[in-house]
N, C-alpha and C. Protein backbone atom coordinates (compact mmCIF):
# COMPACT_ATOMS: atom_id res chain seq x y z
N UNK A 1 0.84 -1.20 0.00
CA UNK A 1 0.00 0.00 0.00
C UNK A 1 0.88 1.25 0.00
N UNK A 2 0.44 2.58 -0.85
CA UNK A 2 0.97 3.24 -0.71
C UNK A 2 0.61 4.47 0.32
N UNK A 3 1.75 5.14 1.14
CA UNK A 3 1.77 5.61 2.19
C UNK A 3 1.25 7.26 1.86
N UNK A 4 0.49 7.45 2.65
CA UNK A 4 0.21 9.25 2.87
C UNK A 4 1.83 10.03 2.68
N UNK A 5 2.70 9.46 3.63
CA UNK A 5 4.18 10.41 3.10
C UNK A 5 4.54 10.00 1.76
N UNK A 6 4.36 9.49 1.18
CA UNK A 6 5.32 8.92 -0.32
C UNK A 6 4.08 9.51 -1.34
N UNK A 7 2.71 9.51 -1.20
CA UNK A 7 1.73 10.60 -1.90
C UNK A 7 2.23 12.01 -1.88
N UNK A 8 2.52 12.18 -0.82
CA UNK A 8 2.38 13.60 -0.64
C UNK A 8 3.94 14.11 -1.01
N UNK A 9 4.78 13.40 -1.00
CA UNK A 9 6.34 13.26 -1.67
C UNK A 9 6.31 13.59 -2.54
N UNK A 10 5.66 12.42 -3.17
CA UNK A 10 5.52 12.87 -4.73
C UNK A 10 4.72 13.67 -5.44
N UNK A 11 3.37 14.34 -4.73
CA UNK A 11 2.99 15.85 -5.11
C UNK A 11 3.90 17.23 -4.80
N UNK A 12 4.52 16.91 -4.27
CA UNK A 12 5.36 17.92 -3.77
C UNK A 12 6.13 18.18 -4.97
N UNK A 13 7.29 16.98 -5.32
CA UNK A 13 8.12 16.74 -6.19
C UNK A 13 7.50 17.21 -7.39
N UNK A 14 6.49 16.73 -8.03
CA UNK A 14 5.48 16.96 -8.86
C UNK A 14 5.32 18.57 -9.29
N UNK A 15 5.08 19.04 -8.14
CA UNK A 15 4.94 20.71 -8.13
C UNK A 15 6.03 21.37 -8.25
N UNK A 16 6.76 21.06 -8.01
CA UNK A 16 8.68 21.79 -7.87
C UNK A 16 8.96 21.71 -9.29
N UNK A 17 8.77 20.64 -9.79
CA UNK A 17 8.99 20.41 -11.31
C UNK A 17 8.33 21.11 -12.26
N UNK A 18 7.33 21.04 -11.97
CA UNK A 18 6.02 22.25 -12.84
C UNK A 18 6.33 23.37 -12.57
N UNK A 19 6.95 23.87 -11.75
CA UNK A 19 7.28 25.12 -11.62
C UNK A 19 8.77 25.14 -12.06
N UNK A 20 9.51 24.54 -12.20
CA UNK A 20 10.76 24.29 -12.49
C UNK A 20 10.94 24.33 -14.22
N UNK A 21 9.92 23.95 -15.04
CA UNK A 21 10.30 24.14 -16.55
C UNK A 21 9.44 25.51 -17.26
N UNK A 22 9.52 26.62 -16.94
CA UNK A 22 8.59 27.22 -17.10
C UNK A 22 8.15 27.59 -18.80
N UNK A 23 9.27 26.96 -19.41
CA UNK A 23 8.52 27.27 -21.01
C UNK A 23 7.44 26.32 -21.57
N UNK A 24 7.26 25.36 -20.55
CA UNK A 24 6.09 24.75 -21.41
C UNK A 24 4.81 25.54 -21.21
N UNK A 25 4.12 25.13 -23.07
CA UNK A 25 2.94 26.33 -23.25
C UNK A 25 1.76 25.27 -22.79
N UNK A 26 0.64 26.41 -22.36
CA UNK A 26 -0.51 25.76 -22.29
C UNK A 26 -1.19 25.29 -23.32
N UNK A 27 -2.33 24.40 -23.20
CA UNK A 27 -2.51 23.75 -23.82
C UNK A 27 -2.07 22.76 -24.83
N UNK A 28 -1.11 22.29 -24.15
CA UNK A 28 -0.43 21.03 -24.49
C UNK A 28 0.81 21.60 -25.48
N UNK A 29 0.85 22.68 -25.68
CA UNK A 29 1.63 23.20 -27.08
C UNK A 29 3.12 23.45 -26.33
N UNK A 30 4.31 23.02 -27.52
CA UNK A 30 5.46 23.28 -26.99
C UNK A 30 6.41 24.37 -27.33
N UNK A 31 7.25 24.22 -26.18
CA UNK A 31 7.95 25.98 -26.47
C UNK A 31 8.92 25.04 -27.25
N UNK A 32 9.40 26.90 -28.22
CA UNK A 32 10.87 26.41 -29.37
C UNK A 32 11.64 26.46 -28.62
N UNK A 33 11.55 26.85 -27.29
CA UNK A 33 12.99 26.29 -26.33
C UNK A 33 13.48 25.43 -25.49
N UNK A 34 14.17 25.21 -25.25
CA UNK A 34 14.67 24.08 -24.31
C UNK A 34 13.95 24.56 -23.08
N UNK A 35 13.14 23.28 -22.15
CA UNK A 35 13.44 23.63 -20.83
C UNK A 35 14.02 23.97 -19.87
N UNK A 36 13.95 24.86 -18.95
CA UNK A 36 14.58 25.06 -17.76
C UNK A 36 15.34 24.16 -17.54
N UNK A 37 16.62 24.49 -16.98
CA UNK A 37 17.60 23.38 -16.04
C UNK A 37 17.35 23.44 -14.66
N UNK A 38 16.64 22.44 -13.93
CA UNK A 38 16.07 22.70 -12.32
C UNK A 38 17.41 22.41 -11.89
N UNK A 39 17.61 23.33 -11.22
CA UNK A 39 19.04 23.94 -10.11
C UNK A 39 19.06 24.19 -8.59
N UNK A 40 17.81 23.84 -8.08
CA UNK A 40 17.22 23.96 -6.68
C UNK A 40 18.42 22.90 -5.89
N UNK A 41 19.15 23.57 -5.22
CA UNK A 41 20.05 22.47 -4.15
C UNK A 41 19.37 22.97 -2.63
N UNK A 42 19.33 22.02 -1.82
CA UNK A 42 18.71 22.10 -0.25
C UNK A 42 19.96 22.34 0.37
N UNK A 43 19.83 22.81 1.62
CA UNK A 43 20.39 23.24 2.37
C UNK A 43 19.86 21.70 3.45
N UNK A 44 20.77 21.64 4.27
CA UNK A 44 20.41 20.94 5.29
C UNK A 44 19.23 21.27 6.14
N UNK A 45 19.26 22.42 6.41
CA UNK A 45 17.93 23.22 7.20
C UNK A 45 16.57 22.86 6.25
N UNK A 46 16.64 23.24 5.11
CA UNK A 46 16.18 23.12 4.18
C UNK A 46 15.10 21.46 4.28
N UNK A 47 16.16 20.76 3.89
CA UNK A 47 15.99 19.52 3.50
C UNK A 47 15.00 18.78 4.81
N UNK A 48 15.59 19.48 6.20
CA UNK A 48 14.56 18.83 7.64
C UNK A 48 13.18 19.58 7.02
N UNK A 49 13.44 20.45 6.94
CA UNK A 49 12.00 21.19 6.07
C UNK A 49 11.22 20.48 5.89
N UNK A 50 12.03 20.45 4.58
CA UNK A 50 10.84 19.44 2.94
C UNK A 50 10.26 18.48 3.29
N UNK A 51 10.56 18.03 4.36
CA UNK A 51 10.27 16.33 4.53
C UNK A 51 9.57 16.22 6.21
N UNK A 52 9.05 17.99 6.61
CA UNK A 52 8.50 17.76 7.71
C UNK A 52 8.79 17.20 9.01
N UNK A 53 10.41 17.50 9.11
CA UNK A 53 11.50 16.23 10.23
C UNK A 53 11.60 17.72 11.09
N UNK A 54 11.38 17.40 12.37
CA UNK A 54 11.69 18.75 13.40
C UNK A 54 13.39 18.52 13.41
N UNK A 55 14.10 19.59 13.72
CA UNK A 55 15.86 19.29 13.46
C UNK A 55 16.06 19.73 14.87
N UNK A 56 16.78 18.52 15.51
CA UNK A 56 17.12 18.58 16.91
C UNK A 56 18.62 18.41 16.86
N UNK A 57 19.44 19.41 16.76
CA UNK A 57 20.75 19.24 16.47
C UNK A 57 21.50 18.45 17.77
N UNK A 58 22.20 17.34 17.65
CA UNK A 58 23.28 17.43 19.19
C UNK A 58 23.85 18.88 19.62
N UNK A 59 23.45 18.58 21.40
CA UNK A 59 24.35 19.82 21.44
C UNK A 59 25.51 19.32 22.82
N UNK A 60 26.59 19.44 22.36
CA UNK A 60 27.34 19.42 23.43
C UNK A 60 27.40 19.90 24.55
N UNK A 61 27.04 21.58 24.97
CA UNK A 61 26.73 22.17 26.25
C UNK A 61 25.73 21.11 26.86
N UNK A 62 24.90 20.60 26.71
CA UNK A 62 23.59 19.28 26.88
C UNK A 62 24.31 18.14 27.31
N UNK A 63 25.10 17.81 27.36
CA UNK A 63 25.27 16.38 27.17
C UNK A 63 26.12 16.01 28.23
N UNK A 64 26.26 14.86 28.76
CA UNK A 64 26.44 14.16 30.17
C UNK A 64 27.46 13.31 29.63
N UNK A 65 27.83 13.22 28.70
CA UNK A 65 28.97 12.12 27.98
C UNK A 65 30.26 12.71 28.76
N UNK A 66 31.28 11.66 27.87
CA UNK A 66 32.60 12.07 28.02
C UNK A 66 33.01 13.08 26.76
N UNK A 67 34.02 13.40 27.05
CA UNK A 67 34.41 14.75 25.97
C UNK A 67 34.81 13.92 24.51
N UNK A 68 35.29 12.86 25.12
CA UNK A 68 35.49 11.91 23.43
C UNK A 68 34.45 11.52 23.19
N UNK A 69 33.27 10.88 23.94
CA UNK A 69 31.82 10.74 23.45
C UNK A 69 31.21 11.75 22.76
N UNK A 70 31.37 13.04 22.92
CA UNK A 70 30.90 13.84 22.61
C UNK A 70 31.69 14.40 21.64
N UNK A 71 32.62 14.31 20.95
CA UNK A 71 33.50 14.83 20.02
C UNK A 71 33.31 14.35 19.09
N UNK A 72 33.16 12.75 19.20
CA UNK A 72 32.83 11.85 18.14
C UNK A 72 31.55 11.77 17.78
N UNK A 73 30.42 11.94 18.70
CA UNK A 73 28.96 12.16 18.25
C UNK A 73 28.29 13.64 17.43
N UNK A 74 29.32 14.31 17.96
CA UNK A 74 29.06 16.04 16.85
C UNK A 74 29.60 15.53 15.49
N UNK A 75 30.70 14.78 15.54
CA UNK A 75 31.14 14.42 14.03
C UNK A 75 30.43 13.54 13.21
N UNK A 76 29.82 12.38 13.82
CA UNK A 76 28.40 11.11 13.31
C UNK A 76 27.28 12.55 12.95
N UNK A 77 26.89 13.20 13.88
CA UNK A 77 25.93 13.61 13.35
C UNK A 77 25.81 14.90 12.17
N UNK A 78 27.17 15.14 12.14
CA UNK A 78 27.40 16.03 10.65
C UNK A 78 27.44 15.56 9.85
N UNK A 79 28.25 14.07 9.89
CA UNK A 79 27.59 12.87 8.37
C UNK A 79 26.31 12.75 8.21
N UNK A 80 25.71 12.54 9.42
CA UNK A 80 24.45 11.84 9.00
C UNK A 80 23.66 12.81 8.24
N UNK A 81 23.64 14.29 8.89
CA UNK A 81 22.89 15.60 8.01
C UNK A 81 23.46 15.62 6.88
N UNK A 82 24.99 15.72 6.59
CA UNK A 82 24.77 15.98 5.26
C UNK A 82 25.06 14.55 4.42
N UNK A 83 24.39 13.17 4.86
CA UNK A 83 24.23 12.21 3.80
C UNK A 83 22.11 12.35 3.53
N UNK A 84 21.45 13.11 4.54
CA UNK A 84 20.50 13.66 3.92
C UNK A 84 20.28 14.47 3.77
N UNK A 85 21.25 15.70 3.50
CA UNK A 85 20.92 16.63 2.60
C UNK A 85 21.25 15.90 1.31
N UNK A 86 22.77 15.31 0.88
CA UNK A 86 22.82 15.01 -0.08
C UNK A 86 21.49 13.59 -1.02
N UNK A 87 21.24 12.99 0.02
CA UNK A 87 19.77 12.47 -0.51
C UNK A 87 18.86 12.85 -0.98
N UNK A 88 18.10 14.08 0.18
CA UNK A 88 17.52 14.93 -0.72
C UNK A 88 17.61 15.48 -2.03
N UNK A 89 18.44 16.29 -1.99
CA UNK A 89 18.66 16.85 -3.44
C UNK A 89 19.01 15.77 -4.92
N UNK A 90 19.41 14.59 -4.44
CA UNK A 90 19.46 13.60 -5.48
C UNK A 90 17.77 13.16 -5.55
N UNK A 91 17.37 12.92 -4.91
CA UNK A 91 15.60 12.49 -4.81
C UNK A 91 15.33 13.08 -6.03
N UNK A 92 15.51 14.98 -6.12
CA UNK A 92 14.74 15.47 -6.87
C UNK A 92 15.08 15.07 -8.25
N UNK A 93 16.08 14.10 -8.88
CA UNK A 93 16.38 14.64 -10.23
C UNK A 93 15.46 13.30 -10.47
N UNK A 94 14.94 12.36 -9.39
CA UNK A 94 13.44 11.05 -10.08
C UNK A 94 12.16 11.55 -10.36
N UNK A 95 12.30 12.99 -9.90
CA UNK A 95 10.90 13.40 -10.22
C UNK A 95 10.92 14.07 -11.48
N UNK A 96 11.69 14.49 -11.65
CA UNK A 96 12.06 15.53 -13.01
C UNK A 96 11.38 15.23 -13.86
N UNK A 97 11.18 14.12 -14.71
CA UNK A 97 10.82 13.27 -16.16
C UNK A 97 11.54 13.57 -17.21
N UNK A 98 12.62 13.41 -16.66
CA UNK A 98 13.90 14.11 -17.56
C UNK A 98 15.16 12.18 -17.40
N UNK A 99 15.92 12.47 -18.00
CA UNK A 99 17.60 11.69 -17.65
C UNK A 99 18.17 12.23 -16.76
N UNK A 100 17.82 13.29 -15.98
CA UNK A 100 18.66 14.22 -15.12
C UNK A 100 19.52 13.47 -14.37
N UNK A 101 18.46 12.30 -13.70
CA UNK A 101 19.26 11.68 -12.56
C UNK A 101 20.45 10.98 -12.66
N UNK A 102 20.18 10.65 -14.53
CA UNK A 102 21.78 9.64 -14.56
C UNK A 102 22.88 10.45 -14.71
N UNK A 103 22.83 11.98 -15.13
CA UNK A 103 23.78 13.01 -15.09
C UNK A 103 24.52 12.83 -13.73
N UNK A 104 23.40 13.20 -13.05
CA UNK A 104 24.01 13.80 -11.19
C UNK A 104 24.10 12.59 -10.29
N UNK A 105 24.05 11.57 -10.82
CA UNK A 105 24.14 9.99 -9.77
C UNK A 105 25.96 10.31 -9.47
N UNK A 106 26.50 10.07 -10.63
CA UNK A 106 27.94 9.82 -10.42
C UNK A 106 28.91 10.56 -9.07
N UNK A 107 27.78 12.31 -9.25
CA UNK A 107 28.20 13.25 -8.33
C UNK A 107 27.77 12.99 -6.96
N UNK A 108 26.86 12.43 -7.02
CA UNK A 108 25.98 12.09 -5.69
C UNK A 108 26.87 11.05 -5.18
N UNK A 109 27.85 9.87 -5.97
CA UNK A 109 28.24 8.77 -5.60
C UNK A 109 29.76 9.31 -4.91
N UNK A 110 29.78 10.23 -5.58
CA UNK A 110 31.67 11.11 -4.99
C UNK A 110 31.22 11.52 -4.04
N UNK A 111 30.18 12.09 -3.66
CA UNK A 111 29.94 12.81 -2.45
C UNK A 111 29.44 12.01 -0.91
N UNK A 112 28.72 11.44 -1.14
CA UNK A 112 28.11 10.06 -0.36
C UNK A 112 29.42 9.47 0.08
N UNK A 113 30.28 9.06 -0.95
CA UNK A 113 31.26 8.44 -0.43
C UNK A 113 32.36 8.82 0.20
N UNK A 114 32.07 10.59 0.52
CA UNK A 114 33.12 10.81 1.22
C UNK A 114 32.76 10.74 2.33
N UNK A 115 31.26 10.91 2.78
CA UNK A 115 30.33 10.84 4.02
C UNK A 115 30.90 9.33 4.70
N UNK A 116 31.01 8.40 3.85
CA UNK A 116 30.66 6.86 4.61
C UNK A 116 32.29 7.03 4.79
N UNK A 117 33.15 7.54 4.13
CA UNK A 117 35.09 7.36 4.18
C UNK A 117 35.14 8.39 5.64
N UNK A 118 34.31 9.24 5.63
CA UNK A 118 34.86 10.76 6.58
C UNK A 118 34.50 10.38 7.92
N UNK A 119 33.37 9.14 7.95
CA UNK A 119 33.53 8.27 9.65
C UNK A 119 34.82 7.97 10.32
N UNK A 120 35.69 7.64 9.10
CA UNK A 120 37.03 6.71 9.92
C UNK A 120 37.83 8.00 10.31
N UNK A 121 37.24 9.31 10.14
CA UNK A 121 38.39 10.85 10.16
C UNK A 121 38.44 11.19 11.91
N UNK A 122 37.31 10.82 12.76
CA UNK A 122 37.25 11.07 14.08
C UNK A 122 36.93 9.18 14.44
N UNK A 123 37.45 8.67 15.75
CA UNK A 123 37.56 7.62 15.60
C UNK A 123 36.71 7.49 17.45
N UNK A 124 36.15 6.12 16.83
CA UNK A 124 35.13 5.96 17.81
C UNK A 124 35.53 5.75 18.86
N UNK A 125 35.07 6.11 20.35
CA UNK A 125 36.28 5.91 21.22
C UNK A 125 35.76 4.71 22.09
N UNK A 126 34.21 3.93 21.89
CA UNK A 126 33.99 2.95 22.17
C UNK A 126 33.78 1.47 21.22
N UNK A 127 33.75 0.24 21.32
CA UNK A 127 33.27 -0.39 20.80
C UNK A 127 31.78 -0.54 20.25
N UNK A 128 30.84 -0.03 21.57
CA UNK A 128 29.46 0.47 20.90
C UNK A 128 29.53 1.51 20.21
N UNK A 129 30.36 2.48 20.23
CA UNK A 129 29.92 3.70 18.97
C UNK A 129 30.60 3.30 17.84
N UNK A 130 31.73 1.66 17.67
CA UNK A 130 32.21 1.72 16.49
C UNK A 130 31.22 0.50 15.67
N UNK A 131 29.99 0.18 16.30
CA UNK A 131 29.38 -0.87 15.73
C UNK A 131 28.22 0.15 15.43
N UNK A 132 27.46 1.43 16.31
CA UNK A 132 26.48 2.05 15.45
C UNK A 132 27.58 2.85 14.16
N UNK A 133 28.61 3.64 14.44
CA UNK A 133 28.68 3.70 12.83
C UNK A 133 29.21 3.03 11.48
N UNK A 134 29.73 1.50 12.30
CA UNK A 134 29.02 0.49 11.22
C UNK A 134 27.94 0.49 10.77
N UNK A 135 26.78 0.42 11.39
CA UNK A 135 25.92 0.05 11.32
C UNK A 135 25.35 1.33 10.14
N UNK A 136 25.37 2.64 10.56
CA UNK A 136 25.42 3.47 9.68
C UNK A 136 25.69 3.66 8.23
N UNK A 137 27.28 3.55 8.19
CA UNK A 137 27.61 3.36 7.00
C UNK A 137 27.10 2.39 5.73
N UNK A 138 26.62 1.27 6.85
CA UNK A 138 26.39 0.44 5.97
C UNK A 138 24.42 0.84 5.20
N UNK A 139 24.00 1.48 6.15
CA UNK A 139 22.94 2.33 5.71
C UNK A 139 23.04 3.19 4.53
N UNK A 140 23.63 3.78 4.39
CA UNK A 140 24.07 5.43 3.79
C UNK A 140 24.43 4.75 2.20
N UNK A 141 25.44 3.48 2.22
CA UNK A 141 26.03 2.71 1.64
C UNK A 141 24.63 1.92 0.29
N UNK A 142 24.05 1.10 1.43
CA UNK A 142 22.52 1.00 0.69
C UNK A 142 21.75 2.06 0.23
N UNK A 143 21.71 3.28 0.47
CA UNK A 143 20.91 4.59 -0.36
C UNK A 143 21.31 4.43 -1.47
N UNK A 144 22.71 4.53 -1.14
CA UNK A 144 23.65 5.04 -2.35
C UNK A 144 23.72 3.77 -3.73
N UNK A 145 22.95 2.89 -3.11
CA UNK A 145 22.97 1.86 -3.94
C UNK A 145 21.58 1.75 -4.57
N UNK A 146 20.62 1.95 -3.45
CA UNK A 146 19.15 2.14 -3.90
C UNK A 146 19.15 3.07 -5.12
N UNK A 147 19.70 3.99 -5.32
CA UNK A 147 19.94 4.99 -6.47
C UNK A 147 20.28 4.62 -7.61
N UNK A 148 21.97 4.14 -7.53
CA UNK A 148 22.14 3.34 -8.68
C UNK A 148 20.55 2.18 -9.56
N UNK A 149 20.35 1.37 -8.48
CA UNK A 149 19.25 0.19 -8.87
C UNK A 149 18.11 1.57 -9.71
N UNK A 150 17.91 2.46 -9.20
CA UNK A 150 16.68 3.32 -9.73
C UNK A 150 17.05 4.05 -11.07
N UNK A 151 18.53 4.66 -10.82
CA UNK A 151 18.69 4.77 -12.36
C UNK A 151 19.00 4.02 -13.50
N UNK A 152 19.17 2.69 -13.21
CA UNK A 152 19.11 1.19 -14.33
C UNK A 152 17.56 0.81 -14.54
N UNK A 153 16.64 1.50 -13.93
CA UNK A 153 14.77 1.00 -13.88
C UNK A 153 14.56 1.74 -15.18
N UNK A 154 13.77 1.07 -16.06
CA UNK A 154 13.45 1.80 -17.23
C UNK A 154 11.72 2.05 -17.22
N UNK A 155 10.82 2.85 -18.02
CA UNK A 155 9.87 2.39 -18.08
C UNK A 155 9.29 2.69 -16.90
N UNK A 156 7.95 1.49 -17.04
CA UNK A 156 7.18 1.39 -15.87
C UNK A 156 7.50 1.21 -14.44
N UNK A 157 8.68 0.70 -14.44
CA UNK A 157 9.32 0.00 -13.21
C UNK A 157 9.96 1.57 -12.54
N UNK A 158 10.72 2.14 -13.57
CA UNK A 158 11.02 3.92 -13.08
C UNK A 158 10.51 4.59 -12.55
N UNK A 159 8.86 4.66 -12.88
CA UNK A 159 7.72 5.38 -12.38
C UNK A 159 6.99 5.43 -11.38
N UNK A 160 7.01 3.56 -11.17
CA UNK A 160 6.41 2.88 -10.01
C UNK A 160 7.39 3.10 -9.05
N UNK A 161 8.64 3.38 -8.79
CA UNK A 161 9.68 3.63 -7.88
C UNK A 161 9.62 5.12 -7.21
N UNK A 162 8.90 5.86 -8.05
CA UNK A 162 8.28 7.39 -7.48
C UNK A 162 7.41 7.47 -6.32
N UNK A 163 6.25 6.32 -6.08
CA UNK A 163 5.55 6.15 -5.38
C UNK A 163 6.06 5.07 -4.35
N UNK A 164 6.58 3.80 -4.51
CA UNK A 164 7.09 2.59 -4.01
C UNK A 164 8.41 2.60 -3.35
N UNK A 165 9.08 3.92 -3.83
CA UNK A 165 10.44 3.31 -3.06
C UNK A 165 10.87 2.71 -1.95
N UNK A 166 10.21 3.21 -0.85
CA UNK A 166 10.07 2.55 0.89
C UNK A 166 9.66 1.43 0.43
N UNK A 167 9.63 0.71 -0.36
CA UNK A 167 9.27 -0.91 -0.15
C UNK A 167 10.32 -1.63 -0.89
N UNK A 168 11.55 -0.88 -1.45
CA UNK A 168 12.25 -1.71 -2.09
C UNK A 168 13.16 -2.29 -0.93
N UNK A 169 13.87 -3.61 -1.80
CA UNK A 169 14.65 -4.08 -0.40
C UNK A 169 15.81 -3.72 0.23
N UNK A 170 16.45 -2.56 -0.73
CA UNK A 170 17.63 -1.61 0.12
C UNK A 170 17.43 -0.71 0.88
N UNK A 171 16.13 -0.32 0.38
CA UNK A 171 16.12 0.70 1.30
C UNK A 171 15.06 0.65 2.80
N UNK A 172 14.55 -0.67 2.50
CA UNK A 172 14.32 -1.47 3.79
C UNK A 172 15.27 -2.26 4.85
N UNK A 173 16.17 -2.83 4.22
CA UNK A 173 17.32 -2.92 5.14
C UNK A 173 18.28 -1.86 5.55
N UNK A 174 17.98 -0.89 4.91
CA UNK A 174 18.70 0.86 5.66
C UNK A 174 17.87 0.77 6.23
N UNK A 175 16.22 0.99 6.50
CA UNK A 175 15.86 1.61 7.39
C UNK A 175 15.91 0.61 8.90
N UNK A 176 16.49 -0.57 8.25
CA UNK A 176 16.43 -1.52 9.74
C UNK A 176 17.91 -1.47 10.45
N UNK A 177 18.72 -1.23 9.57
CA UNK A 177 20.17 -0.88 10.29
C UNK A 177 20.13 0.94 10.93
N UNK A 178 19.04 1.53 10.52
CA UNK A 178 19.13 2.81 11.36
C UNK A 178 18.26 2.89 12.64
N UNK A 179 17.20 2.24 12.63
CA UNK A 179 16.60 1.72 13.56
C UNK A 179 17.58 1.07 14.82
N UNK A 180 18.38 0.14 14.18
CA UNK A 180 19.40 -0.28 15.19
C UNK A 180 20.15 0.39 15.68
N UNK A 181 20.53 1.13 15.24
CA UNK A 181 21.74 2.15 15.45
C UNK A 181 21.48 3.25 16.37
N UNK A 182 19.87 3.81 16.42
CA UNK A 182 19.04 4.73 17.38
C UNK A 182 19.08 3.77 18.66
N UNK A 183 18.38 2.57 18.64
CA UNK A 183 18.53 1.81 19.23
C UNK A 183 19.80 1.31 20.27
N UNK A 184 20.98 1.20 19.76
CA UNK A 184 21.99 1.20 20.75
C UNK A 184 22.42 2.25 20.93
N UNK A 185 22.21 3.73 20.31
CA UNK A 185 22.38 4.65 21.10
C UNK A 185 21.57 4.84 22.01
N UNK A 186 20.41 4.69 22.29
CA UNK A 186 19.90 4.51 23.59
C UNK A 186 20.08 4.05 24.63
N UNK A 187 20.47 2.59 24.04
CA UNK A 187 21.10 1.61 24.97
C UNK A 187 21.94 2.29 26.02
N UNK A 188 23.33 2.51 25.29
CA UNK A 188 24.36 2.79 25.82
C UNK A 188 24.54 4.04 26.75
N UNK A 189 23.41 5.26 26.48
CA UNK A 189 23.61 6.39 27.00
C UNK A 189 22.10 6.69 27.22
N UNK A 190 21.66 5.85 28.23
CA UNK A 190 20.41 5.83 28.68
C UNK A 190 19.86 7.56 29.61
N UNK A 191 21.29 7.94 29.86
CA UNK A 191 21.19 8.99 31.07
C UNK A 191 21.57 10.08 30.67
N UNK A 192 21.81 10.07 29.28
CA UNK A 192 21.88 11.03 28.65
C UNK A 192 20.89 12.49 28.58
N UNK A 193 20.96 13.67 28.51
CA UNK A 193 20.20 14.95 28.36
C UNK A 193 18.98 14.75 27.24
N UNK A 194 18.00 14.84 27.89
CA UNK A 194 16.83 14.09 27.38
C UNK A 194 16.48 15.24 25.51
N UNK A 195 17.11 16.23 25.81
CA UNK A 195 16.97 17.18 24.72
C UNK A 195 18.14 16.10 23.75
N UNK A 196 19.24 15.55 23.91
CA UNK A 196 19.60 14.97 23.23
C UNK A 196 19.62 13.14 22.78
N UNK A 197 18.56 13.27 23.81
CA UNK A 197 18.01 11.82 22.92
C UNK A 197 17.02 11.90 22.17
N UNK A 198 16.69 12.95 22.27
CA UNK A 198 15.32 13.59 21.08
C UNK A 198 16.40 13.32 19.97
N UNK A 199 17.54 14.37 19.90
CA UNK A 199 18.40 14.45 18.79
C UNK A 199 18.74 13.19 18.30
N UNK A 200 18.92 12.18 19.14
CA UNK A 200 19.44 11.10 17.85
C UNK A 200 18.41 10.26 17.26
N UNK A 201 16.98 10.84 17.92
CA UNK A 201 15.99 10.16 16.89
C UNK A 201 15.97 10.93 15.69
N UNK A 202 16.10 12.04 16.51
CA UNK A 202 15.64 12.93 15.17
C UNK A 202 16.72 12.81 13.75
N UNK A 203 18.13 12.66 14.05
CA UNK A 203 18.90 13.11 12.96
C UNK A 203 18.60 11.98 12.50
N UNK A 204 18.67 10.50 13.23
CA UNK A 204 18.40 9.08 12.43
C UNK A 204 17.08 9.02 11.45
N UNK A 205 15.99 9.87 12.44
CA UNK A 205 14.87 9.19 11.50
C UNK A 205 15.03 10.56 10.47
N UNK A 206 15.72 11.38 9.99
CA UNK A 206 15.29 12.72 9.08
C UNK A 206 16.67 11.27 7.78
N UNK A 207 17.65 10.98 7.94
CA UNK A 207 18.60 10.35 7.44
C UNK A 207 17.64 8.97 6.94
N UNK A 208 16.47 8.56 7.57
CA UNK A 208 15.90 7.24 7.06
C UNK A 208 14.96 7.84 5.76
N UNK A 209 14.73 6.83 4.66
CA UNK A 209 13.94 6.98 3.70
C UNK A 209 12.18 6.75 4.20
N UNK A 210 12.22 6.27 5.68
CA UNK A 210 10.82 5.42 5.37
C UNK A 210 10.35 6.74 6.76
């Protein structure tokens, strides 16, 4: 079944685009010019926006951790924002009805991958924080793959992926390795500043597709 968020996704998307080519004429008639090039990039702020996610940033003054707990969790959660900002803004080139997306995949794939490489740059100072951002990466890793699979869909199968994507199987096993990952951060830092256990639902579930 398809979901009230993935309807309303894709009217959204729908509308950005219609407003995004503005030479097409009414009544079905076409302009002698090329369409618009949609150039809309999100901002991280932005992107919690679009998608209706309240943005509960970590904040260190907040937090009851250790100073390496907390050094290393400001750095997880700057990947995690900008592997959905960079999601976002790749989303938009499936709505387009254009090739756009196979243009900007490659760029999306350089960028993503510096997100899942830029974990190993601050280093986890526990064994539980080095298995949630396993667990992570290996999330971020599946988007980035869910994408590829969507720009090889031709046809009907392309279209139906506008509405369906939350049911494909990558991006159902991301959303179960991020689930986990909220999950043992709970675990582990049960006594944590309750303003920042809001935050790691929040950055996890704004970073999940579903």
């Amino acid at each position: 079944m398809i979901s009230y968020r993935n309807l309303r996704l894709w009217a959204l998307f729908a509308i950005i685009f219609s407003l995004s080519f503005p030479n097409a004429q009414a009544h079905g008639k076409r302009s002698s010019q090329p369409p618009a090039q949609y150039t809309k990039l999100y901002t991280v702020e932005e992107a919690y926006a679009f998608f209706n996610h309240e943005r509960t940033p970590f904040d260190p003054k907040k937090s009851k951790l250790t100073q390496y707990e907390v050094a290393y969790l400001e750095h997880y959660f700057e990947l995690t924002d900008r592997a959905m900002e960079l999601r976002t803004n790749m989303m938009q080139y499936y709505f387009a009805g254009t090739q756009a997306h196979k243009k900007q995949l490659a760029a999306y794939i350089t960028e993503i991958e510096k997100v899942i490489d830029g974990f190993a740059f601050v280093r986890a100072p526990t064994k539980d924080l080095k298995d949630i951002e396993n667990l992570t990466a290996l999330a971020i890793g599946e988007q980035r793959d869910f994408f590829r699979a969507w720009s090889s869909a031709n046809g009907r199968d392309f279209l139906k992926l506008r509405k369906t994507y939350n049911q494909h199987e990558l991006i159902q096993s991301s959303h179960l390795k991020l689930q986990s990952a909220y999950t043992q951060l709970m675990l582990i830092f049960p006594h944590e500043d309750d303003y920042n256990q809001k935050a790691f639902y929040n950055h996890l579930c704004a970073l999940d597709f579903i």
